[in-house]
N, C-alpha and C. Protein backbone atom coordinates (compact mmCIF):
# COMPACT_ATOMS: atom_id res chain seq x y z
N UNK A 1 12.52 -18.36 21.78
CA UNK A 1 12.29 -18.50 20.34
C UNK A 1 11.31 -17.44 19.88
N UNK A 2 11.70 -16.56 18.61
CA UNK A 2 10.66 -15.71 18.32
C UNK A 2 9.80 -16.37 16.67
N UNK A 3 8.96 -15.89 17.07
CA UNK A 3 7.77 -16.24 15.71
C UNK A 3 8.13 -14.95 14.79
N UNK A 4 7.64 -14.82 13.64
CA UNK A 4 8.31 -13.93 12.52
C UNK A 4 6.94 -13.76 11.28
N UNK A 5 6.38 -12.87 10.64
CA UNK A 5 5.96 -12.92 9.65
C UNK A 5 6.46 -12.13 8.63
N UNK A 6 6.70 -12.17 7.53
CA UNK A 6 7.28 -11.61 6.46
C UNK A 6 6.48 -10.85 5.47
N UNK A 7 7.08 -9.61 5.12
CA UNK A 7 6.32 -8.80 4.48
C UNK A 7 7.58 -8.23 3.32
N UNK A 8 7.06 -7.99 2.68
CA UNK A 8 7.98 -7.68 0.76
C UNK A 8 8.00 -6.65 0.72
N UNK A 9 8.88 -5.59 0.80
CA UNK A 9 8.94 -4.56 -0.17
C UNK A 9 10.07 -4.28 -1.52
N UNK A 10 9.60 -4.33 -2.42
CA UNK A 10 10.15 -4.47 -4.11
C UNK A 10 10.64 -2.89 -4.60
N UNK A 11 11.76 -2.91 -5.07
CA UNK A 11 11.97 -1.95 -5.53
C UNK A 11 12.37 -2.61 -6.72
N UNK A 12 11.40 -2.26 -8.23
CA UNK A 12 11.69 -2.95 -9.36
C UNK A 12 11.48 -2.23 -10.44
N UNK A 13 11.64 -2.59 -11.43
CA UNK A 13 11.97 -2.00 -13.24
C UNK A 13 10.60 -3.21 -14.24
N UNK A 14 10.97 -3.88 -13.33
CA UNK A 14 10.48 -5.30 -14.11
C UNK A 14 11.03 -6.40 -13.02
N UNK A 15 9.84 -7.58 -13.99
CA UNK A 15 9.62 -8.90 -13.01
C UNK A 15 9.74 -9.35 -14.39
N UNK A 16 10.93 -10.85 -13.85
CA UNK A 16 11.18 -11.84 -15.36
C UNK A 16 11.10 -12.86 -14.14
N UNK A 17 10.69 -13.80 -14.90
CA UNK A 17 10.47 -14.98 -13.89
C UNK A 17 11.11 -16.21 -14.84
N UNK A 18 11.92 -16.87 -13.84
CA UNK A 18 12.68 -18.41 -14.93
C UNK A 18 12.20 -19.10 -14.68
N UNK A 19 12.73 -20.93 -15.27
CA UNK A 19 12.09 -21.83 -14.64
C UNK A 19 12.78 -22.42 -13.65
N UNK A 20 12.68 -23.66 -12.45
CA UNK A 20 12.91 -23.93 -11.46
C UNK A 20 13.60 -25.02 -11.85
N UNK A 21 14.60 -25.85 -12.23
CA UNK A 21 15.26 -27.09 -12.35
C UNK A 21 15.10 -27.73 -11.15
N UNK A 22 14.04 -29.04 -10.91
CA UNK A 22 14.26 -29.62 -9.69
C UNK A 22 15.08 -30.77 -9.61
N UNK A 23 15.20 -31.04 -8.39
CA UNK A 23 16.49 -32.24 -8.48
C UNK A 23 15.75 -33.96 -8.20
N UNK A 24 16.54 -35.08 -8.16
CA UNK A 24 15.83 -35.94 -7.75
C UNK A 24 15.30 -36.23 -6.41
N UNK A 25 15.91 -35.91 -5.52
CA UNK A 25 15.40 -35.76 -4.02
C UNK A 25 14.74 -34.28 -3.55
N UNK A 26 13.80 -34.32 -3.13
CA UNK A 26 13.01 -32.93 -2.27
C UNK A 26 13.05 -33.51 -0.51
N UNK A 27 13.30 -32.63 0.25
CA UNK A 27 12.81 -32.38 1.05
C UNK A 27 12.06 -31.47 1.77
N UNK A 28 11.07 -31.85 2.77
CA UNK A 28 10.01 -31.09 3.29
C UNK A 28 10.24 -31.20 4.81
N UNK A 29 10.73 -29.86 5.06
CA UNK A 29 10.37 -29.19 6.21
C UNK A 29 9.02 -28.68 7.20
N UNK A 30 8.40 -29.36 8.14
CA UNK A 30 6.88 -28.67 8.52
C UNK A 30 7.46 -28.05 10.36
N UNK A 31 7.04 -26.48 9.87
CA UNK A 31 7.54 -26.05 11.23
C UNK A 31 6.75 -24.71 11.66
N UNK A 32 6.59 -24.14 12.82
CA UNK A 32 5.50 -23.71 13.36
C UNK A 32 5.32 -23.12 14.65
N UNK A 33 5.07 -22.05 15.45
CA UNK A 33 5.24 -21.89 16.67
C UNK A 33 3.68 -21.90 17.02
N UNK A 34 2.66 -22.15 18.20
CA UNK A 34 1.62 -21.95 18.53
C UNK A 34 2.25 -20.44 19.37
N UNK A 35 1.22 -19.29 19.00
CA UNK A 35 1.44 -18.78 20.00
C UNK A 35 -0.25 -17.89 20.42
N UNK A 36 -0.45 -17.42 21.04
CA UNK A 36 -1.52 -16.59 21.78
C UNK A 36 -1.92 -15.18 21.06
N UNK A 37 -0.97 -14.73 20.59
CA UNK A 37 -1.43 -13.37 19.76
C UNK A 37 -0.69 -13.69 18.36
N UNK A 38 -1.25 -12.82 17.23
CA UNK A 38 -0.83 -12.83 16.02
C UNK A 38 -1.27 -11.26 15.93
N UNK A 39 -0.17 -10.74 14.57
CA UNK A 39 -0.21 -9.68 14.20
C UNK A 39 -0.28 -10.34 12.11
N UNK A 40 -0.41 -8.96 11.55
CA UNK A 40 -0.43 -8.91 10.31
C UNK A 40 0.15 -7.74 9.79
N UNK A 41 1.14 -7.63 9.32
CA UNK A 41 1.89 -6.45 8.43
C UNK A 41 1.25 -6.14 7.36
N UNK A 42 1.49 -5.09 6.63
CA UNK A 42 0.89 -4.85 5.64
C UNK A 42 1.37 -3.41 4.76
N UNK A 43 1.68 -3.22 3.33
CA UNK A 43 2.29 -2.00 3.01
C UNK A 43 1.18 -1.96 1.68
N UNK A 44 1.19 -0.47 2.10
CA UNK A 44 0.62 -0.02 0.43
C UNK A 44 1.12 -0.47 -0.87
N UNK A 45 -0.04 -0.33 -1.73
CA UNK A 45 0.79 -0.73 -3.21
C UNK A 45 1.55 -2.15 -3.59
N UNK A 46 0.86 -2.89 -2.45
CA UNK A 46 1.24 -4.38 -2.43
C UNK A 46 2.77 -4.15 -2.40
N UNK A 47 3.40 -3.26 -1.94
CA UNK A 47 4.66 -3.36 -1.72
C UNK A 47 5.51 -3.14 -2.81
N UNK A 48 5.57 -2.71 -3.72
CA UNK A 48 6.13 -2.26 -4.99
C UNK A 48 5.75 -0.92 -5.17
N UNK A 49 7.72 -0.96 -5.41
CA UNK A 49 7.96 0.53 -5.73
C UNK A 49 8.46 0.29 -7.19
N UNK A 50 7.66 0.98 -8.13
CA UNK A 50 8.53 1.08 -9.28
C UNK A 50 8.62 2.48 -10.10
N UNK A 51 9.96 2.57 -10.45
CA UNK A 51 9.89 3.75 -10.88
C UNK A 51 10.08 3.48 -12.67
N UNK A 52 9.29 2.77 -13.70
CA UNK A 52 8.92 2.59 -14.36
C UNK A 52 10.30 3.10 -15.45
N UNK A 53 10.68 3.55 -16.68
CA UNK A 53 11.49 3.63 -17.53
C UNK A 53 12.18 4.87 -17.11
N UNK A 54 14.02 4.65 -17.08
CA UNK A 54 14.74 5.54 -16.72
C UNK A 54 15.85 5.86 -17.86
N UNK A 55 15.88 6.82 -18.46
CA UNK A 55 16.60 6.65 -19.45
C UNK A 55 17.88 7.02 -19.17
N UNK A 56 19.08 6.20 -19.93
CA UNK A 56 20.20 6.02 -18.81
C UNK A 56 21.13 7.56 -19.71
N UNK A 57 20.46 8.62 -20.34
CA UNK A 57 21.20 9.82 -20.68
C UNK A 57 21.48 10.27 -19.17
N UNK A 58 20.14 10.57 -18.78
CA UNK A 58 19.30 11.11 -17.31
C UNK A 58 20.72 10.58 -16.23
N UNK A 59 21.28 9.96 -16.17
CA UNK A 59 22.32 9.51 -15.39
C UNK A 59 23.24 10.20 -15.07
N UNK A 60 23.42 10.44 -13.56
CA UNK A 60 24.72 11.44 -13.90
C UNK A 60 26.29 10.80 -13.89
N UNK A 61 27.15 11.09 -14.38
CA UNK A 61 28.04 10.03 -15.44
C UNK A 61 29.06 9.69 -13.95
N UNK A 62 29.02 10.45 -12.79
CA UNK A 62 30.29 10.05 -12.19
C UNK A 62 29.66 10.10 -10.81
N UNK A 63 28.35 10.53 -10.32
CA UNK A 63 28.12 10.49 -9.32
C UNK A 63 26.63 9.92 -9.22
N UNK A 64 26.38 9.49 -8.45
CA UNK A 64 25.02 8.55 -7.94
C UNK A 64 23.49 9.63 -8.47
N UNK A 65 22.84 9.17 -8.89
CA UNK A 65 21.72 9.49 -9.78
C UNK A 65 20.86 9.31 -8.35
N UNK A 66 19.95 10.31 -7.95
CA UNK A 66 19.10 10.30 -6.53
C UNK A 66 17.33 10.37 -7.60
N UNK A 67 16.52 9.18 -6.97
CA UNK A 67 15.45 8.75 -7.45
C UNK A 67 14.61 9.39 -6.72
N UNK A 68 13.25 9.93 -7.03
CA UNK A 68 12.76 10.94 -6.16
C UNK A 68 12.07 9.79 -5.13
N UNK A 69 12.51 10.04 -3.65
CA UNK A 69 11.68 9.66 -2.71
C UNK A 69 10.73 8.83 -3.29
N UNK A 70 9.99 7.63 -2.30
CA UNK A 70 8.41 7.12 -2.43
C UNK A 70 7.98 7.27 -0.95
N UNK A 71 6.94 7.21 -0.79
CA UNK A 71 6.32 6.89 0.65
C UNK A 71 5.19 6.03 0.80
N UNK A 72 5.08 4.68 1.58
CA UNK A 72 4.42 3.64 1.36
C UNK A 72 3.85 3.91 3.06
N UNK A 73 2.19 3.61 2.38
CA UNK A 73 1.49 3.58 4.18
C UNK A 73 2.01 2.06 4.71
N UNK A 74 2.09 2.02 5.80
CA UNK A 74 2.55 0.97 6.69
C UNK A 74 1.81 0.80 7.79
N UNK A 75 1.76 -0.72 8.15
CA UNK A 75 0.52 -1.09 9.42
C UNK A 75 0.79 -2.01 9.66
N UNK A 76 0.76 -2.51 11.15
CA UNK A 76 0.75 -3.79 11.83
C UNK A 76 -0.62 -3.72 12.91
N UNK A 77 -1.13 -4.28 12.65
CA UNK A 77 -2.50 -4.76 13.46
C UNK A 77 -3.00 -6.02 14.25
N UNK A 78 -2.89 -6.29 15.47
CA UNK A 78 -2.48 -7.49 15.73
C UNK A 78 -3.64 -7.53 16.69
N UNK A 79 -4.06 -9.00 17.01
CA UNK A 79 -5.28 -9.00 17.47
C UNK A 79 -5.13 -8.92 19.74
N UNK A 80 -4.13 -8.51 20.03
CA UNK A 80 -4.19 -7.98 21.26
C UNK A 80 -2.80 -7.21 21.34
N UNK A 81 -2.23 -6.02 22.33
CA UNK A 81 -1.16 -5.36 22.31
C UNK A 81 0.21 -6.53 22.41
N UNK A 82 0.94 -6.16 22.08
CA UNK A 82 2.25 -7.54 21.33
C UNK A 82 3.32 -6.43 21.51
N UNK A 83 4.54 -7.43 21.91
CA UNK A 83 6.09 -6.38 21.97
C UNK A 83 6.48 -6.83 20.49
N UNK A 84 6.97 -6.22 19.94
CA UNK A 84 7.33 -6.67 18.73
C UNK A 84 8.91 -5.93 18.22
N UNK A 85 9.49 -6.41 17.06
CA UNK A 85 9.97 -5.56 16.68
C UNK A 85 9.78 -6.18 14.93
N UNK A 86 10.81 -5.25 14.67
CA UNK A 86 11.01 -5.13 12.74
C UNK A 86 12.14 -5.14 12.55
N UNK A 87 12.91 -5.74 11.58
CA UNK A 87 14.06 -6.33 11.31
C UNK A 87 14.11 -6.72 9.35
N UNK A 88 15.35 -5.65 8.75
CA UNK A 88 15.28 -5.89 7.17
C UNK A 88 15.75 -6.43 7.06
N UNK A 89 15.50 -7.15 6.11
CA UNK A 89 16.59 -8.56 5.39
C UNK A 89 16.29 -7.80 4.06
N UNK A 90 18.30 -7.69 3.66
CA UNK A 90 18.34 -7.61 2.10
C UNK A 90 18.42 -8.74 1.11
N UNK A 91 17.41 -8.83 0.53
CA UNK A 91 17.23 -9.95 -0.51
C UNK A 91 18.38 -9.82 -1.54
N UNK A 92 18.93 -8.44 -1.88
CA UNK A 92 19.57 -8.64 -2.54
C UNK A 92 21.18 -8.18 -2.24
N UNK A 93 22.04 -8.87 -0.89
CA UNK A 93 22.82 -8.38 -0.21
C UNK A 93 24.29 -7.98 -0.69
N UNK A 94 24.23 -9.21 -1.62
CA UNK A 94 25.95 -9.21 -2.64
C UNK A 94 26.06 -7.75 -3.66
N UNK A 95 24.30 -7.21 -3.75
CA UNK A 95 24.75 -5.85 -4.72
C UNK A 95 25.01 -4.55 -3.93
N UNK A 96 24.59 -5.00 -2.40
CA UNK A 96 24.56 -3.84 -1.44
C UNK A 96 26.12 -2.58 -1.25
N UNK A 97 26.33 -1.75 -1.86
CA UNK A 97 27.72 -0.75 -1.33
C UNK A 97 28.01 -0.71 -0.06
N UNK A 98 27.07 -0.98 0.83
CA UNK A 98 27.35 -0.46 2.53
C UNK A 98 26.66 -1.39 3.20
N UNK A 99 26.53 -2.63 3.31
CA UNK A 99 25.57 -3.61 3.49
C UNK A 99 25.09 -3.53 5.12
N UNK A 100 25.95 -3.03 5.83
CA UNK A 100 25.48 -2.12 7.27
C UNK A 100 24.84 -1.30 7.24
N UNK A 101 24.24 -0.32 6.66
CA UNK A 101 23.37 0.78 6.29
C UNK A 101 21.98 0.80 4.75
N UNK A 102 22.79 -0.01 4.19
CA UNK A 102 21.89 0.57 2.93
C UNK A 102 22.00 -1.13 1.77
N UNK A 103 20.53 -1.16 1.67
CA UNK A 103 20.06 -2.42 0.65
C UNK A 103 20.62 -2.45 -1.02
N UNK A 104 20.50 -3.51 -1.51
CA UNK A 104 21.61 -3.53 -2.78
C UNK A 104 19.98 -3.12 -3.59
N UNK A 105 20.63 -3.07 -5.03
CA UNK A 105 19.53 -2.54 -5.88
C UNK A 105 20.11 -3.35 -6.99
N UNK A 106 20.39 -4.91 -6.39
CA UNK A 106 20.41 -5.63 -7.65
C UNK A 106 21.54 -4.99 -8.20
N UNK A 107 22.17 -6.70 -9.62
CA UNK A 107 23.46 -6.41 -10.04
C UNK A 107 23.27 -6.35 -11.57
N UNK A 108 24.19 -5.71 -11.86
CA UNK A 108 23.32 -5.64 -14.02
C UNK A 108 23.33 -7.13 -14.55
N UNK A 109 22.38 -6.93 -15.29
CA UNK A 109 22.29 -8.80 -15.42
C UNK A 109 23.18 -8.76 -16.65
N UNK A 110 23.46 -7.83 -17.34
CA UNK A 110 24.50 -7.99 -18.69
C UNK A 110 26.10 -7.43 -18.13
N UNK A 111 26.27 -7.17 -17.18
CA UNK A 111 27.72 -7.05 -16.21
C UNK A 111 27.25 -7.55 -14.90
N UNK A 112 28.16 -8.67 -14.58
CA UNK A 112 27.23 -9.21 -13.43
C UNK A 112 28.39 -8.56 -12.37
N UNK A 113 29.42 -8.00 -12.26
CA UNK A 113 30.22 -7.54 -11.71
C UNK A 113 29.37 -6.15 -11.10
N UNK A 114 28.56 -5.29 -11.58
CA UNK A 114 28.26 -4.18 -10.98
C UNK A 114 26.97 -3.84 -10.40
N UNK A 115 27.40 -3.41 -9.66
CA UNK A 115 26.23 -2.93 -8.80
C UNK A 115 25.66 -2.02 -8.80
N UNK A 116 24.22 -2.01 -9.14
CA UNK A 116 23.00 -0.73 -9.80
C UNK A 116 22.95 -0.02 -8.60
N UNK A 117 23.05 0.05 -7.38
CA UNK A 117 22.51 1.16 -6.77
C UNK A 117 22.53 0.84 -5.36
N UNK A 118 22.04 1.62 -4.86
CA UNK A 118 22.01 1.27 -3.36
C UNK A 118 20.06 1.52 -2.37
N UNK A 119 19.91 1.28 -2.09
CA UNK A 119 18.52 1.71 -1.30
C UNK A 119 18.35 2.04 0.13
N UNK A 120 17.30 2.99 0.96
CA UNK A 120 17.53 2.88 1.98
C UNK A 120 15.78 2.85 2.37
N UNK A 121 15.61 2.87 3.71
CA UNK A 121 14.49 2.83 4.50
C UNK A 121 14.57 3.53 5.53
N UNK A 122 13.32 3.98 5.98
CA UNK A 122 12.91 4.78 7.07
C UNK A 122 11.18 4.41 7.42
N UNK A 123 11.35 5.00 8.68
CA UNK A 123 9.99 4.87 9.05
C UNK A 123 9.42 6.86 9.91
N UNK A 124 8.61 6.90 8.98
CA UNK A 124 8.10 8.46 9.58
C UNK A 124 6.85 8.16 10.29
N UNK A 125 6.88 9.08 11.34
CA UNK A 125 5.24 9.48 12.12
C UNK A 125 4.76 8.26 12.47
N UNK A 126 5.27 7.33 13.23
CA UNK A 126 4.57 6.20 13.86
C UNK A 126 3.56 6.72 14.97
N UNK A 127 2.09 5.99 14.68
CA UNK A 127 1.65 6.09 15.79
C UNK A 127 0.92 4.93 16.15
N UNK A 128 0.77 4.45 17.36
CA UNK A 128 0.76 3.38 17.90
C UNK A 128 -0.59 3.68 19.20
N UNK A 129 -1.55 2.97 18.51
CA UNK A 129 -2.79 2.69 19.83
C UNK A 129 -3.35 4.57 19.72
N UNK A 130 -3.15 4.74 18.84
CA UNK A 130 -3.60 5.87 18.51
C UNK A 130 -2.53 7.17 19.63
N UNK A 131 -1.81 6.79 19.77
CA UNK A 131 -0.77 7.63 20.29
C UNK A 131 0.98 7.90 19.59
N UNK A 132 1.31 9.15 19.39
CA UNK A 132 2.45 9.45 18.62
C UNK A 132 3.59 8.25 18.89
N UNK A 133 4.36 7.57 18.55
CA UNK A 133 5.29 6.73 18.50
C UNK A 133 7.10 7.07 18.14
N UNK A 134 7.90 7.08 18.87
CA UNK A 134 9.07 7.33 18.00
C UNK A 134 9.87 5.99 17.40
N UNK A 135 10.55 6.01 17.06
CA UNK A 135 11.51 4.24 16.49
C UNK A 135 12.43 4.50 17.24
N UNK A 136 12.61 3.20 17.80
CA UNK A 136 14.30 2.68 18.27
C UNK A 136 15.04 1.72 17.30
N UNK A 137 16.45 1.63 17.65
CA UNK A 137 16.99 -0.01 16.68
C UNK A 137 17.82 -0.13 17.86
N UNK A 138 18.03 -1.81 17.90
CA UNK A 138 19.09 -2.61 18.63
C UNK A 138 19.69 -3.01 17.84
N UNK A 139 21.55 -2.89 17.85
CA UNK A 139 22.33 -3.28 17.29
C UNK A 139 22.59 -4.82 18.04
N UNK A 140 21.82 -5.30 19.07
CA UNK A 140 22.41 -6.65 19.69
C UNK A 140 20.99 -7.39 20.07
N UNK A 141 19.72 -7.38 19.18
CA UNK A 141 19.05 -7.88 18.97
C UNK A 141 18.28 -7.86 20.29
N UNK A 142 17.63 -6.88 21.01
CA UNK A 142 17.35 -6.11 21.70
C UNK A 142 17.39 -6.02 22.86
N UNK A 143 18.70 -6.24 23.20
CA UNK A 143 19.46 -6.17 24.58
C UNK A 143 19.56 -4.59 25.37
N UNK A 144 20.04 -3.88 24.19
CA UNK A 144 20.24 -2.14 24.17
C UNK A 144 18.96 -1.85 23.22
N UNK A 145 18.95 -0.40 23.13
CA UNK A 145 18.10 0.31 22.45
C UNK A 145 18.68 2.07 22.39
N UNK A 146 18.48 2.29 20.77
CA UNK A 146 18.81 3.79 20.56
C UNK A 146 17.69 4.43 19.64
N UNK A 147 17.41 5.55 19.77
CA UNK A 147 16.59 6.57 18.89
C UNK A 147 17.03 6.26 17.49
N UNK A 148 16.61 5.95 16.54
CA UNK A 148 17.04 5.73 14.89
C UNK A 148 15.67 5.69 14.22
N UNK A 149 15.54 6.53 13.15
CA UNK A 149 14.41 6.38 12.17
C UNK A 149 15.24 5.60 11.53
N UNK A 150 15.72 5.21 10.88
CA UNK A 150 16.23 4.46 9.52
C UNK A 150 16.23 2.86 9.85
N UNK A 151 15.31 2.17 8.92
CA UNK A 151 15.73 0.80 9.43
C UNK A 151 16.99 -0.11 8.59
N UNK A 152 17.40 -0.41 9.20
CA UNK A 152 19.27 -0.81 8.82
C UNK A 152 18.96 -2.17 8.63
N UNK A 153 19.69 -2.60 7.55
CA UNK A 153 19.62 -4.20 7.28
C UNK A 153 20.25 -5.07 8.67
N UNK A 154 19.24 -6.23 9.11
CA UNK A 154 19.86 -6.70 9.61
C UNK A 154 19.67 -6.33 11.34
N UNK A 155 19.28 -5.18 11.86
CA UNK A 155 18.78 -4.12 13.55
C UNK A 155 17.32 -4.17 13.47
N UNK A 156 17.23 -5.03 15.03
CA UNK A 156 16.00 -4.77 15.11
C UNK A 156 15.34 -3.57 15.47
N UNK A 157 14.21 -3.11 15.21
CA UNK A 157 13.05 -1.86 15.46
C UNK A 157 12.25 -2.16 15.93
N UNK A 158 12.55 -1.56 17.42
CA UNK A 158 11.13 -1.18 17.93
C UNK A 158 10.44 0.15 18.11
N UNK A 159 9.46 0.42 18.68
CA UNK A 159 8.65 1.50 19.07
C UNK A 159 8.15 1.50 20.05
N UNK A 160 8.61 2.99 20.74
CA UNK A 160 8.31 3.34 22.13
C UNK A 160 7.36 4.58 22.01
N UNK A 161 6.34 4.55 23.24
CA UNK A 161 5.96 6.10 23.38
C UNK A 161 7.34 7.48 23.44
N UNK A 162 6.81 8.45 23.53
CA UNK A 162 7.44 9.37 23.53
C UNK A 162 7.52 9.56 24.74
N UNK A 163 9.40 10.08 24.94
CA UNK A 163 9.91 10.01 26.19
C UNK A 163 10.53 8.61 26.42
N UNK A 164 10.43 7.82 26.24
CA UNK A 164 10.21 6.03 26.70
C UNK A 164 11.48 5.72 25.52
N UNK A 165 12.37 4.79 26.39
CA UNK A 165 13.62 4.46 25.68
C UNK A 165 13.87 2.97 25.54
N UNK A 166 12.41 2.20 25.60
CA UNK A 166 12.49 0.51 25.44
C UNK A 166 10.79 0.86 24.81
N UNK A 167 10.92 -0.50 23.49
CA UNK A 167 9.50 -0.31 23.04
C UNK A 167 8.52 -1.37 23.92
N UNK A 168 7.60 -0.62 23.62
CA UNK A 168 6.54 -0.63 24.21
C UNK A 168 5.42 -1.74 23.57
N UNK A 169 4.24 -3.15 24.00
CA UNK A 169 3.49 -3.72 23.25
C UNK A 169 2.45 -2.33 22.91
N UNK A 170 2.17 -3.38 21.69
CA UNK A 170 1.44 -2.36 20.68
C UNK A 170 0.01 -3.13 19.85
N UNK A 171 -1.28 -2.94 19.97
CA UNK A 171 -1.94 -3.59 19.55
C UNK A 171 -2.17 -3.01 17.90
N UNK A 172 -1.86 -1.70 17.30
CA UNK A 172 -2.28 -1.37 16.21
C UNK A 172 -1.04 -0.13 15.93
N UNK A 173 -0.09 -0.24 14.43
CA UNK A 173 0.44 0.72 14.40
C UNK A 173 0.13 1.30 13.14
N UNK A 174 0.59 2.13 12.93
CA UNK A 174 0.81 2.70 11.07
C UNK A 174 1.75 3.89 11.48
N UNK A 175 2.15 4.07 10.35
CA UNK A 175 3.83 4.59 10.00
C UNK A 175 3.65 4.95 8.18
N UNK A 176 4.43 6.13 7.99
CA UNK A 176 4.80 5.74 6.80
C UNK A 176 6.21 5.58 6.01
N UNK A 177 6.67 4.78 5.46
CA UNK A 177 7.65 3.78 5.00
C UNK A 177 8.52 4.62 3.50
N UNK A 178 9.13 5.18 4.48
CA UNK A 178 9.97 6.21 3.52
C UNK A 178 11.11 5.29 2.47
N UNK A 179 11.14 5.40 1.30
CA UNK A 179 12.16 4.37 0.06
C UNK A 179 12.79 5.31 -0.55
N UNK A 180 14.41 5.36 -0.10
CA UNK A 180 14.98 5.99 -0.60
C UNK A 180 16.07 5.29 -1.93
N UNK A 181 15.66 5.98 -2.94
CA UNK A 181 16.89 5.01 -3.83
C UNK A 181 17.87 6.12 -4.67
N UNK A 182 19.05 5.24 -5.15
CA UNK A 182 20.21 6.12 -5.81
C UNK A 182 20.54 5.05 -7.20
N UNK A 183 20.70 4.96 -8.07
CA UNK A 183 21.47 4.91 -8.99
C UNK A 183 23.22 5.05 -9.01
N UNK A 184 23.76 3.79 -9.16
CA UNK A 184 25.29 4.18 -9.23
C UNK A 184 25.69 5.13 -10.88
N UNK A 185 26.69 5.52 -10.11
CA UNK A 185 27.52 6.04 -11.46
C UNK A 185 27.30 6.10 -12.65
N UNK A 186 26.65 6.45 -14.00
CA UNK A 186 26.85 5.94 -15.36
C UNK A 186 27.97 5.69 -15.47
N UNK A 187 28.81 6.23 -15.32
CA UNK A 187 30.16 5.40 -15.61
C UNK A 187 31.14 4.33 -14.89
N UNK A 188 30.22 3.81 -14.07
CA UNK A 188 30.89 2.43 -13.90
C UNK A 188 29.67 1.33 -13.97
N UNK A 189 28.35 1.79 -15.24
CA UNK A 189 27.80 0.44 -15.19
C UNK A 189 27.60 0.42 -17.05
N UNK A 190 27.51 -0.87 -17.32
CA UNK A 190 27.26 -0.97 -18.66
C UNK A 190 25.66 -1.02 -19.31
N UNK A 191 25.80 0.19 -20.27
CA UNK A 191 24.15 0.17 -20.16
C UNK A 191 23.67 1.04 -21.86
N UNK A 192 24.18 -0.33 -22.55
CA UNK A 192 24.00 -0.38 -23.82
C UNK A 192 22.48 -1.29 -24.23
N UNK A 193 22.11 -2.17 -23.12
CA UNK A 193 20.63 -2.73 -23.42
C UNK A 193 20.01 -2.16 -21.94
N UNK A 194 18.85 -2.57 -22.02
CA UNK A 194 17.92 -2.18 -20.66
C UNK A 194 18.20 -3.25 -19.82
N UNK A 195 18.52 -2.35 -18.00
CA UNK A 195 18.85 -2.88 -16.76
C UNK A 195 17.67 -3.09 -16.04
N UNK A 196 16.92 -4.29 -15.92
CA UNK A 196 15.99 -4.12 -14.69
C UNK A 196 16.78 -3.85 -13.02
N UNK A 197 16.08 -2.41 -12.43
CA UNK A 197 16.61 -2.51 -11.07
C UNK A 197 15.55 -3.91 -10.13
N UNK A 198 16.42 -4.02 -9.61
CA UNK A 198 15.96 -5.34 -9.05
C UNK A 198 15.81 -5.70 -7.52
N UNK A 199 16.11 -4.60 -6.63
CA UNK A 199 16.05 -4.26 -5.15
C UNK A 199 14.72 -5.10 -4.28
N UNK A 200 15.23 -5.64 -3.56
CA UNK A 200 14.44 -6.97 -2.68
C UNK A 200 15.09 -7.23 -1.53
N UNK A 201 13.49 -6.36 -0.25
CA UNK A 201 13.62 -6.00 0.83
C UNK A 201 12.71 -6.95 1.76
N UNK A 202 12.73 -7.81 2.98
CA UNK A 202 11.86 -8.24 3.67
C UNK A 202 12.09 -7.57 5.05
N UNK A 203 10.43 -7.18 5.25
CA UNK A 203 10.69 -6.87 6.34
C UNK A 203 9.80 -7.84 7.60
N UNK A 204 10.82 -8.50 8.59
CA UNK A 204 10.84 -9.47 9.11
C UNK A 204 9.58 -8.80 10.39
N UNK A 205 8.88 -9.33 10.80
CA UNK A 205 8.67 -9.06 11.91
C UNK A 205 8.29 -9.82 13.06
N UNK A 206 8.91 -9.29 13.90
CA UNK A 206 9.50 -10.85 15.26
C UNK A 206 8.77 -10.08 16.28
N UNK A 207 7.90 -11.37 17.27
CA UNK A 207 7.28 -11.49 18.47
C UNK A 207 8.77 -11.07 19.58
N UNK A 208 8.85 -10.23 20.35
CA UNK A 208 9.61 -10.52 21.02
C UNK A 208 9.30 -11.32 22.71
């Protein structure tokens, strides 16, 4: 069984918040692993990326609109060396184009049929215990292991020294957290009122 802590990264326009309709029955779940080491994730900028008002002329009408790069510092600090890995969950998976490769960017809330965009992730210059780091991902939840910067919805990531083809425990890392985003088409989204992009990324991270 692995333990997990969760960390947010937002790719947003705007935050609208509704209200919650509750029902007559709740239930409560209490659940918990004891374990011996703990780590803490953590991203710059409280984890929000926003690229603030986009005016939809700026669009290019038939091919994907490319948002300039962000780069978010990244850190896991854990209070003794820990095998770990990292694992994305797309929050927002039904808007995703390639849901094997690349995070959704949210669906227009005035066409609920289309899909704003696509997002991706990476991780640059890991270094770990104060030594250079490269990334791996397991496509079988870390049975195998391959060289991949990009973290893929869904593959776990680990980090190995250099040379070293299984990751390695790690008491302290930082990385920085490359956000790549695109804009679909102007012409296949409707965008006669303002679209909040709405892209919602967790990044999981499991004790292995």
């Amino acid at each position: 069984m692995t333990r997990s802590t969760h960390l947010w990264a937002t790719v947003s326009l705007a935050l609208y918040l509704t209200p919650s309709i509750a029902g007559s029955v709740v239930d409560l779940d209490v659940k918990g692993l004891i374990t011996p080491r703990a780590c803490t994730a953590s991203l710059s900028d409280n984890g929000l990326v926003d690229y603030q008002e986009i005016m939809a002329k700026t669009l290019h009408p038939s091919q994907f609109t490319v948002l300039p790069d962000k780069q978010m510092g990244f850190s896991i600090v854990c209070d003794a060396k820990v095998l770990f890995a990292l694992v994305g969950i797309d929050n927002k998976s039904e808007s995703s184009l390639e849901p094997q490769r690349l995070y959704g960017l949210g669906m227009n809330i005035h066409a609920p049929g289309e899909r704003l965009g696509r997002v991706s992730l990476s991780l640059r210059g890991p270094v770990g215990d104060m030594q250079p780091m490269h990334t791996l991902v397991s496509p079988d939840k870390g049975e195998t292991w391959m060289p991949e910067p990009n973290v893929y919805p869904g593959l776990y990531m680990g980090f190995a020294r250099m040379g070293e083809t299984l990751p390695t425990p790690i008491a302290q890392l930082v990385a920085s957290l490359r956000v790549d985003t695109s804009i679909s088409p102007a012409n296949t989204l409707t965008l006669q009122e303002r679209v909040p992009l709405d892209g919602s990324i967790t990044l999981d991270l499991l004790y292995l």
